[in-house]
PDB file of N, CA and C in Angstrom:
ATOM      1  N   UNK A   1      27.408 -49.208 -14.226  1.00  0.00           N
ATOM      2  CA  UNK A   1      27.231 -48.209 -15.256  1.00  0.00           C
ATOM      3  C   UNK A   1      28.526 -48.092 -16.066  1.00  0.00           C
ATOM      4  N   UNK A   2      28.642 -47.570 -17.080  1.00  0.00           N
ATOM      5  CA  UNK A   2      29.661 -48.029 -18.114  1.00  0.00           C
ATOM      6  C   UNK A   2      29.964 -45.873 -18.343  1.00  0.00           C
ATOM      7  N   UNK A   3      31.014 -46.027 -18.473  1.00  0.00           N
ATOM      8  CA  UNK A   3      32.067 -44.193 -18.116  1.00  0.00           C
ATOM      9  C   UNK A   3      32.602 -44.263 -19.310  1.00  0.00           C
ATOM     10  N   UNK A   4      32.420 -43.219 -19.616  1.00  0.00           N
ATOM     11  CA  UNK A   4      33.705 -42.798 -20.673  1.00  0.00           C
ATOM     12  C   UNK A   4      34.647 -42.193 -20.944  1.00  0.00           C
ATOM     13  N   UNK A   5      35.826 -42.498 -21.077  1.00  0.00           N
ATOM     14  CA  UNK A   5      37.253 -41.401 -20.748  1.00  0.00           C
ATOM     15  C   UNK A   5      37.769 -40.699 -22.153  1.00  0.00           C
ATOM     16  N   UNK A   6      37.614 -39.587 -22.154  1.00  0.00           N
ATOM     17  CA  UNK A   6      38.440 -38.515 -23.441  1.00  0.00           C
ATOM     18  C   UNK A   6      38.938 -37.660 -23.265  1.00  0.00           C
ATOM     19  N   UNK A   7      40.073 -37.712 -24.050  1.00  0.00           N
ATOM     20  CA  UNK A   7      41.522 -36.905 -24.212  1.00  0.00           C
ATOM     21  C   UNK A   7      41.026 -35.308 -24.621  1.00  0.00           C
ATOM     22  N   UNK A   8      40.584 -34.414 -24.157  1.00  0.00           N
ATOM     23  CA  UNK A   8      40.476 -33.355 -24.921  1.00  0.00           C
ATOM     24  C   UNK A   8      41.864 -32.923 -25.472  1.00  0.00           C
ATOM     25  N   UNK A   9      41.264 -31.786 -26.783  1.00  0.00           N
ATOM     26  CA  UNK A   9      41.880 -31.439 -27.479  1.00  0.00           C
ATOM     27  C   UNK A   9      43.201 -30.433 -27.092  1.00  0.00           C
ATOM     28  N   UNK A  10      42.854 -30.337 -25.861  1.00  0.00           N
ATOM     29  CA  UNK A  10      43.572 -29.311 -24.883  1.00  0.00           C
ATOM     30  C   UNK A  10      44.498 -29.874 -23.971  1.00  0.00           C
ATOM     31  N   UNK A  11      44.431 -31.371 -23.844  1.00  0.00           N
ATOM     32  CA  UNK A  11      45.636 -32.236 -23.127  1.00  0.00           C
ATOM     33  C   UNK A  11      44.925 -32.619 -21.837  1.00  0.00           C
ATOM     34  N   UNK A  12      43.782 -32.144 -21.471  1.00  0.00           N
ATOM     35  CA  UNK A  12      43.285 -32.888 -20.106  1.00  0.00           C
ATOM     36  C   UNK A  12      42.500 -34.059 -20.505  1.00  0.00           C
ATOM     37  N   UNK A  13      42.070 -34.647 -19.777  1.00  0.00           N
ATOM     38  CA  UNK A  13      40.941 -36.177 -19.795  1.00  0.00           C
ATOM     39  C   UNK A  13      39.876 -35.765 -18.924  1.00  0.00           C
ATOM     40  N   UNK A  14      38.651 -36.466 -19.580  1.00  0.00           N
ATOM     41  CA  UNK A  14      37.709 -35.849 -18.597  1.00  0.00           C
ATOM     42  C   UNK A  14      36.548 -37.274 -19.293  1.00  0.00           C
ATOM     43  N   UNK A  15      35.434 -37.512 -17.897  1.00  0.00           N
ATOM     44  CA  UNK A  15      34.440 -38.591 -17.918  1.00  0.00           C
ATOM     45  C   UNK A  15      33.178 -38.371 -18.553  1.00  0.00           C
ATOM     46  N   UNK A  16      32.637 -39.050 -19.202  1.00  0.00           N
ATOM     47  CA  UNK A  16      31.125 -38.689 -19.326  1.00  0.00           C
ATOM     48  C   UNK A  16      30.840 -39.757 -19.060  1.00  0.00           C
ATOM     49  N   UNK A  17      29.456 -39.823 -18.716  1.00  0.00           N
ATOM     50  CA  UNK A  17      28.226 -41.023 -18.702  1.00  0.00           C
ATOM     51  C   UNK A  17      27.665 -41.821 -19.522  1.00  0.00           C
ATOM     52  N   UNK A  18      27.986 -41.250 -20.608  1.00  0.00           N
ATOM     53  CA  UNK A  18      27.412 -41.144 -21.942  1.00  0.00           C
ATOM     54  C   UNK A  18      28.294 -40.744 -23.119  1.00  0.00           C
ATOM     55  N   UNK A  19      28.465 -42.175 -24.311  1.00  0.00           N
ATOM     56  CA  UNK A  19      29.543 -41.359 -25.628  1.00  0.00           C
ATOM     57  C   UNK A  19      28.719 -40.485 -26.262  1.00  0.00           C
ATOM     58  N   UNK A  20      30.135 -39.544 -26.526  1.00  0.00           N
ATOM     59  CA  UNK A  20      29.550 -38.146 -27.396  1.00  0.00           C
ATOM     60  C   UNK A  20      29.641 -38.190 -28.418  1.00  0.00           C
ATOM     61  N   UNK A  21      28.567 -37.404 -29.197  1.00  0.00           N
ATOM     62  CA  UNK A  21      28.409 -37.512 -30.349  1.00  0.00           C
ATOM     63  C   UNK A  21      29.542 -36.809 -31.046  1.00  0.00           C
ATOM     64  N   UNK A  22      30.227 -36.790 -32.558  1.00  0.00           N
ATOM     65  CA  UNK A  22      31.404 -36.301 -32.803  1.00  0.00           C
ATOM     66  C   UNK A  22      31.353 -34.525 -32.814  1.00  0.00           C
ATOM     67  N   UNK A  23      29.882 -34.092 -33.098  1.00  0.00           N
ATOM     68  CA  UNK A  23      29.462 -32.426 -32.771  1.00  0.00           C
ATOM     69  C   UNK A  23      29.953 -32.204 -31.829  1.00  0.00           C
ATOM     70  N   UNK A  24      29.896 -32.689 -30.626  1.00  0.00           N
ATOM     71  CA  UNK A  24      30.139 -32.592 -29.038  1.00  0.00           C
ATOM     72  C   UNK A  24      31.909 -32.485 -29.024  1.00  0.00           C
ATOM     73  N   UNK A  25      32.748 -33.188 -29.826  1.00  0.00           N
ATOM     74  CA  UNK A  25      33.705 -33.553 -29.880  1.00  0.00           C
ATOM     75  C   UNK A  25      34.854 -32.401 -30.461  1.00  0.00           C
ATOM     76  N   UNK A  26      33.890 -32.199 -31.666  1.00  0.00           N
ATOM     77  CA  UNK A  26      34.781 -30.994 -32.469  1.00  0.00           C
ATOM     78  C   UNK A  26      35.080 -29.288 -32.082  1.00  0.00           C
ATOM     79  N   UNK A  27      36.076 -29.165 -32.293  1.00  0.00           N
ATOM     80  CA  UNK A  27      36.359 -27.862 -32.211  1.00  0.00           C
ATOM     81  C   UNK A  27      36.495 -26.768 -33.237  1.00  0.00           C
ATOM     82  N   UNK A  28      35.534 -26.039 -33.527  1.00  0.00           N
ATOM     83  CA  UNK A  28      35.579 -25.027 -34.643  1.00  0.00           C
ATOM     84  C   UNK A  28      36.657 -23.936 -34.460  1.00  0.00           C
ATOM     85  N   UNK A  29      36.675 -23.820 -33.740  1.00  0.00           N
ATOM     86  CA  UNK A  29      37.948 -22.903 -33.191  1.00  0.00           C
ATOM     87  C   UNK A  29      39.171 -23.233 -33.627  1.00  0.00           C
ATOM     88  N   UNK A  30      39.897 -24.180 -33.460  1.00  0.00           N
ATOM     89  CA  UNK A  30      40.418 -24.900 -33.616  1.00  0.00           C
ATOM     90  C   UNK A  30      40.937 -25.634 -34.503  1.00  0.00           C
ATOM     91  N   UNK A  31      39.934 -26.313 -34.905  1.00  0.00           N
ATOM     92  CA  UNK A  31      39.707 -27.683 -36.173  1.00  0.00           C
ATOM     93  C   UNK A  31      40.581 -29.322 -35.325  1.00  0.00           C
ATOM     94  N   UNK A  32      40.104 -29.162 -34.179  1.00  0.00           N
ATOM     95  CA  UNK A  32      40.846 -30.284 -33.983  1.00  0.00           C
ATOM     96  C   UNK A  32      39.702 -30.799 -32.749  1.00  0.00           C
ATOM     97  N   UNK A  33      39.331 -32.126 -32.211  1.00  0.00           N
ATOM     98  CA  UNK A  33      38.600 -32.555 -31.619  1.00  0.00           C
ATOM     99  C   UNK A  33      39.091 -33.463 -30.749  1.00  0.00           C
ATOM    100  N   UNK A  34      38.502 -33.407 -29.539  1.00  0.00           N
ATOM    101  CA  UNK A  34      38.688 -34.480 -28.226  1.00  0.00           C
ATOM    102  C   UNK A  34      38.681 -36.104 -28.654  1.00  0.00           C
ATOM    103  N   UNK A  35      38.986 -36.717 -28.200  1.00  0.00           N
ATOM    104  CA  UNK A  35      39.246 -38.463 -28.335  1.00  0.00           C
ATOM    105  C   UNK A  35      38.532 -38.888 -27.646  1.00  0.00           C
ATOM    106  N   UNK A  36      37.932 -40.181 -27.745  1.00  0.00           N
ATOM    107  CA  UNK A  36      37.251 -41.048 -26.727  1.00  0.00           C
ATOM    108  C   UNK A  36      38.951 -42.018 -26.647  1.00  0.00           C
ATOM    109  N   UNK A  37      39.074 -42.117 -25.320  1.00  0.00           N
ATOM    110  CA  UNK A  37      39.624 -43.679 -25.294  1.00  0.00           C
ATOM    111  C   UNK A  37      39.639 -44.761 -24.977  1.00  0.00           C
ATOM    112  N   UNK A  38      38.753 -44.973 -24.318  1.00  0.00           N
ATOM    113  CA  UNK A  38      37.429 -46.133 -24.255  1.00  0.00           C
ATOM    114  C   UNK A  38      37.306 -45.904 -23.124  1.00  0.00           C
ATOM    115  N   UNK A  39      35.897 -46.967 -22.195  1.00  0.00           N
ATOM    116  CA  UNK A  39      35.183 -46.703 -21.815  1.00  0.00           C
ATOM    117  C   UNK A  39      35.244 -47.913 -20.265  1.00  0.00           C
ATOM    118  N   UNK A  40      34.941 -47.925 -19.450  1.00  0.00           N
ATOM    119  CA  UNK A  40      35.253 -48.561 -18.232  1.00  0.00           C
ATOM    120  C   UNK A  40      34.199 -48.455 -17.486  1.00  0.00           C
ATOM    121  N   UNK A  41      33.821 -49.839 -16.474  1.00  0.00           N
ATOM    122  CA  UNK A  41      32.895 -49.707 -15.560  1.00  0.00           C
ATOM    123  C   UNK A  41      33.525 -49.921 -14.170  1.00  0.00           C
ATOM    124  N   UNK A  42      34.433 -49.399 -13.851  1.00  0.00           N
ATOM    125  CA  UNK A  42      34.876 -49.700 -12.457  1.00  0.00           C
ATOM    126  C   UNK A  42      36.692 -48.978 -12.682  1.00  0.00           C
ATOM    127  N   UNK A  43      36.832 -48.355 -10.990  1.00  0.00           N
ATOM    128  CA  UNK A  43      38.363 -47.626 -10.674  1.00  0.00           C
ATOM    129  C   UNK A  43      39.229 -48.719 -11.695  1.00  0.00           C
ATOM    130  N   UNK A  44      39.330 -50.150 -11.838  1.00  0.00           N
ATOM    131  CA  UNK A  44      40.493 -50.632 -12.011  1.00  0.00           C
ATOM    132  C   UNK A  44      40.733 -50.566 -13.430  1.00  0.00           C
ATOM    133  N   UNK A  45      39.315 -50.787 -14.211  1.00  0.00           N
ATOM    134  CA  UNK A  45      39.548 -50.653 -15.713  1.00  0.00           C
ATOM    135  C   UNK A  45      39.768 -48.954 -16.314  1.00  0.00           C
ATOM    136  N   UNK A  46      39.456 -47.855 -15.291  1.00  0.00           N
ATOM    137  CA  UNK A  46      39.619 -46.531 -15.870  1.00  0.00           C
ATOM    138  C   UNK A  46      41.180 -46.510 -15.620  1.00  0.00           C
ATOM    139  N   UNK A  47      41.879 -47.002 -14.454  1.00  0.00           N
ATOM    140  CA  UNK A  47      43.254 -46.837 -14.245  1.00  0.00           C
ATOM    141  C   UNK A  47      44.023 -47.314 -15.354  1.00  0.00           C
ATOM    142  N   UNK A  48      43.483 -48.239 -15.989  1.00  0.00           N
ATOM    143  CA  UNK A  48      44.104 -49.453 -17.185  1.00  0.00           C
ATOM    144  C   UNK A  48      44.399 -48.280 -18.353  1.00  0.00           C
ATOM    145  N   UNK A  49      43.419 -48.007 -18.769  1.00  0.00           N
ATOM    146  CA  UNK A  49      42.734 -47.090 -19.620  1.00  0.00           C
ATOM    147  C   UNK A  49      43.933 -45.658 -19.778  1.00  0.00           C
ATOM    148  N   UNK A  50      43.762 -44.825 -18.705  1.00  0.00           N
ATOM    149  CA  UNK A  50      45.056 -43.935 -18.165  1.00  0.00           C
ATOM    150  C   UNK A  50      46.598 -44.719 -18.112  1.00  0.00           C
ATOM    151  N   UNK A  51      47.027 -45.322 -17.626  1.00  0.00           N
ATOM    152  CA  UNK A  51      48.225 -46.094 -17.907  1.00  0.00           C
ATOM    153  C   UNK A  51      48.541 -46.568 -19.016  1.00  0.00           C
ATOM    154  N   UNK A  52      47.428 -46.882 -19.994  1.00  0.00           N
ATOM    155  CA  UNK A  52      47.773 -47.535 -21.470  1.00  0.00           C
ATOM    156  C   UNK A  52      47.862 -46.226 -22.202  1.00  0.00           C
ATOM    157  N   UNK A  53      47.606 -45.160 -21.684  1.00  0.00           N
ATOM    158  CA  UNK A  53      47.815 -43.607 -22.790  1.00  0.00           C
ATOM    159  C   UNK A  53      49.235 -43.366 -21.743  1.00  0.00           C
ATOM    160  N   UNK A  54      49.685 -43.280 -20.954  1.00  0.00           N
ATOM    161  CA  UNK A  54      51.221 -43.010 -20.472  1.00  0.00           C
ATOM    162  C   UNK A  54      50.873 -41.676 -19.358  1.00  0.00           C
ATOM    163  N   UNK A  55      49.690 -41.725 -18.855  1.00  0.00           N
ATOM    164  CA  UNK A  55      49.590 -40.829 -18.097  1.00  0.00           C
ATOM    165  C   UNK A  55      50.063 -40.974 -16.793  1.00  0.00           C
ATOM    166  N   UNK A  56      50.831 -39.654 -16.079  1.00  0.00           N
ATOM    167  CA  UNK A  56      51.154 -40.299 -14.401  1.00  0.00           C
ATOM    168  C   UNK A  56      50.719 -40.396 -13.524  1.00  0.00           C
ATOM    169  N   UNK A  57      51.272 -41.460 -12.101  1.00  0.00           N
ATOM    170  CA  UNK A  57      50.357 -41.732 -11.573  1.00  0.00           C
ATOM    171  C   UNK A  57      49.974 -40.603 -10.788  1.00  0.00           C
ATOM    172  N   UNK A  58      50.606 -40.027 -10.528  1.00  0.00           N
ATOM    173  CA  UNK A  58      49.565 -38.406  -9.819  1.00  0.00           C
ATOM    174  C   UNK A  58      48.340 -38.195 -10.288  1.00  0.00           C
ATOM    175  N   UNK A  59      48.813 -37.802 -11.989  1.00  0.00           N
ATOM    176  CA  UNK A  59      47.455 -37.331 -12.786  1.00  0.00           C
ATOM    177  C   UNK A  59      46.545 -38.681 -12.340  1.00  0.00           C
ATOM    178  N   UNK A  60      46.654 -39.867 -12.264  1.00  0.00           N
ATOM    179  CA  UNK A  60      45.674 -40.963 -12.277  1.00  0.00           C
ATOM    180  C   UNK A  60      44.642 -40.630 -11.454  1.00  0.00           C
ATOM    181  N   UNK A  61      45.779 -40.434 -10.056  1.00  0.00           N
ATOM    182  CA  UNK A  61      45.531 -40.515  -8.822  1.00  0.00           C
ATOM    183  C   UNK A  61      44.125 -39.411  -8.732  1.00  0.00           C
ATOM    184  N   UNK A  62      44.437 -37.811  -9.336  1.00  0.00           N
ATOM    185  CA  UNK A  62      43.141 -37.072 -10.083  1.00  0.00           C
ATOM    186  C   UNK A  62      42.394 -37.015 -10.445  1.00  0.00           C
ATOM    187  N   UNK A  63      42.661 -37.532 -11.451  1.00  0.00           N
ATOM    188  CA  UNK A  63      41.219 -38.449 -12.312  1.00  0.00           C
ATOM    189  C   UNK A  63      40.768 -39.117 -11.179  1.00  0.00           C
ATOM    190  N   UNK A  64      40.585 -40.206 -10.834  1.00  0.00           N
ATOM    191  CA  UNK A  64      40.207 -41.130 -10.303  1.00  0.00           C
ATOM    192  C   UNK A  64      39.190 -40.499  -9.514  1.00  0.00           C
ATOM    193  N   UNK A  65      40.061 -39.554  -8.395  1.00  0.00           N
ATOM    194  CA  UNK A  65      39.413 -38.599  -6.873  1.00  0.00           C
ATOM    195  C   UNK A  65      38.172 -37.875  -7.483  1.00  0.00           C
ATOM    196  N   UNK A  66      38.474 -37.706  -8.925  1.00  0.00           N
ATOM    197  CA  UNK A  66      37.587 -36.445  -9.544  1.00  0.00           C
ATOM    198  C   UNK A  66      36.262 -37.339  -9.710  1.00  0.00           C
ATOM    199  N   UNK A  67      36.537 -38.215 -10.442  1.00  0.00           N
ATOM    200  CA  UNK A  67      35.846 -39.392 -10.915  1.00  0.00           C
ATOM    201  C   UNK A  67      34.636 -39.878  -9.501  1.00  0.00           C
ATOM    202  N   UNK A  68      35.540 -40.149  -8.669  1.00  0.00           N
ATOM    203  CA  UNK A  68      34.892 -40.822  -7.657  1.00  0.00           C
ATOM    204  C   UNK A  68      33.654 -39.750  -6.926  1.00  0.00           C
ATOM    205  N   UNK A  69      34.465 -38.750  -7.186  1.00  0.00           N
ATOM    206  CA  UNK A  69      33.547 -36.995  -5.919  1.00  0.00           C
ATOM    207  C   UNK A  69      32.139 -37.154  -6.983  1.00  0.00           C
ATOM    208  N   UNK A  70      31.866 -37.116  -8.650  1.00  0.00           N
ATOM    209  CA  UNK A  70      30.968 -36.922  -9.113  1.00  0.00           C
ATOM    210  C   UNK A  70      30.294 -38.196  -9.138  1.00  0.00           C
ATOM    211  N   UNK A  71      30.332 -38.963  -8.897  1.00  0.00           N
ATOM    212  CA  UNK A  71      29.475 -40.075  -9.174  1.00  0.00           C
ATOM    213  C   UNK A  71      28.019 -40.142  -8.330  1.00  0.00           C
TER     214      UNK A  71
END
């Protein structure tokens, strides 16, 4: 199955199943909207993904655990 990783507008990353549409994305509040930063089918390409934005490996290590508990 193919994941998708985005930067919200708020500084966390978070997965969907499914890309969002840019409605889903935007913030009226705000005026500023979440990122896709692409999309991965397996732990090694989401780690790629997180390391190529400069995130640490703790946070990875997070993601990942978070990643793995919902699947």
């Amino acid at each position: 199955m193919i994941c998708y990783l985005y930067e919200s507008h708020l500084g966390d990353y978070y997965i969907e199943n499914h890309e969002l549409p840019y409605d889903e994305l935007y913030c009226s509040s705000c005026n500023d909207s979440d990122e896709l930063i692409g999309s991965f089918k397996n732990e090694h390409e989401l780690k790629q993904l997180l390391e190529e934005e400069g995130v640490f490996d703790e946070y990875i290590e997070t993601i990942v655990r978070k990643w793995k508990a919902e699947e």
